[in-house]
Protein backbone atom coordinates (compact mmCIF):
# COMPACT_ATOMS: atom_id res chain seq x y z
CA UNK A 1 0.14 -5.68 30.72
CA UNK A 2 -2.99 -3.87 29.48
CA UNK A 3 -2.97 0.25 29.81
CA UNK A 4 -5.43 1.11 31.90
CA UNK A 5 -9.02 3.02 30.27
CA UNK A 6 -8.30 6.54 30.07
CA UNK A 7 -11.24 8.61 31.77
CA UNK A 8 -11.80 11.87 29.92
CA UNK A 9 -12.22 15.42 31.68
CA UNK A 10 -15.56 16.32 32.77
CA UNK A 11 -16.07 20.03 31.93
CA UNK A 12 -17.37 20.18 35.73
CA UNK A 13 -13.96 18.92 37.12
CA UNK A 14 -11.85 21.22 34.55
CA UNK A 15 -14.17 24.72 35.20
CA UNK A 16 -13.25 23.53 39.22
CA UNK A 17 -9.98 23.35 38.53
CA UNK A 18 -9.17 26.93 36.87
CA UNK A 19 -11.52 28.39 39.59
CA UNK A 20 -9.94 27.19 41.92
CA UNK A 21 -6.05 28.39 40.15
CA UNK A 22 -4.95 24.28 40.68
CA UNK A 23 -5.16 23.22 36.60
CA UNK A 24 -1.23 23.49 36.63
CA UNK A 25 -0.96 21.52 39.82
CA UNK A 26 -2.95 18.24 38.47
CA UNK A 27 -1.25 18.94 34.89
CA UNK A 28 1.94 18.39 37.14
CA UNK A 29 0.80 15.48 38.54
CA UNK A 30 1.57 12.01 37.06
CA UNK A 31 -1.22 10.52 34.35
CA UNK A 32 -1.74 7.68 36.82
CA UNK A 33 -3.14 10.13 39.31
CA UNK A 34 -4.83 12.22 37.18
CA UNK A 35 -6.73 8.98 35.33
CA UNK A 36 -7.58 7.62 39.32
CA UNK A 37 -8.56 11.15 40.61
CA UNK A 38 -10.72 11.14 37.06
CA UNK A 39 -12.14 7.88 37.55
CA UNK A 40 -12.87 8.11 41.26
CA UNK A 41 -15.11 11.26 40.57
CA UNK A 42 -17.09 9.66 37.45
CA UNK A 43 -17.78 6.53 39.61
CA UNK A 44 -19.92 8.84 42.48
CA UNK A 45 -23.47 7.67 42.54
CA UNK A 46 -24.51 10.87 43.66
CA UNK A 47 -23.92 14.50 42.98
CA UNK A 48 -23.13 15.39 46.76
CA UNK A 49 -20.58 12.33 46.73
CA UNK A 50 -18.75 13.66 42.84
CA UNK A 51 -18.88 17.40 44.86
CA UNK A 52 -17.51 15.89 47.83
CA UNK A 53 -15.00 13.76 45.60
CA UNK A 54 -14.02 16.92 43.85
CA UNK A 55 -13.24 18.77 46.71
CA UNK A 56 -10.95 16.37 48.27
CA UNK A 57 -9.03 16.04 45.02
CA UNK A 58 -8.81 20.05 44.96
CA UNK A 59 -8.01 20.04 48.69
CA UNK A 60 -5.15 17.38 47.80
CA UNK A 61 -3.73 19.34 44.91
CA UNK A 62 -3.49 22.46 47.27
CA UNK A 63 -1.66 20.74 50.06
CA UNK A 64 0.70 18.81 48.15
CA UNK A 65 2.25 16.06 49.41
CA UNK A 66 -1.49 14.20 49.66
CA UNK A 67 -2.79 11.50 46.99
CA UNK A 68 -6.19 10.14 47.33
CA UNK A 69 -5.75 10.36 51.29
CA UNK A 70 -2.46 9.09 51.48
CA UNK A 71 0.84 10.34 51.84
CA UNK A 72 2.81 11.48 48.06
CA UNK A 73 6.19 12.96 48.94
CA UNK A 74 6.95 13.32 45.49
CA UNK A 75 3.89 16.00 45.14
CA UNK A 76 4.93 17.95 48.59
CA UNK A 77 4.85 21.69 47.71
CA UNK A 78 7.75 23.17 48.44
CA UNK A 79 8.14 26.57 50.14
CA UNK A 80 8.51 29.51 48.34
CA UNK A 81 7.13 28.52 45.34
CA UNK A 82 4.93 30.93 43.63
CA UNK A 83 2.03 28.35 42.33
């Protein structure tokens, strides 16, 4: 099996990250997400669609429990937790 392309990190993506105080909470997510959620963004055709595209990933991150729409247990923020 061939490893996927990596995608790198758009400086765009990483400044929205610390603003937004979520950089741990994708660092704590597996590569495999982080790669997709990468990917997905590059591959907007339009800047409205990557800002759109960013947002959801930052909404996702903030919820927990959420991976490109779809239910991640494993990612479920747990209460009490000071991140």
């Amino acid at each position: 099996m061939r490893p996927r392309p990596r995608n790198p990190m758009p400086d765009d993506v990483r400044g929205a990250l610390a603003d937004a105080g979520l950089t741990d909470a994708y660092a704590a997510r597996p590569a495999y997400q982080r790669n997709d959620y990468l990917g997905w963004i590059a591959r907007a055709r339009t800047e409205e669609t990557r800002r759109r595209r960013t947002g959801q990933m930052l909404d996702e991150l903030r919820e927990g429990g959420v991976y490109m729409g779809m239910s991640h247990p494993p990612s479920r923020r747990r209460a009490g937790r000071d991140d």
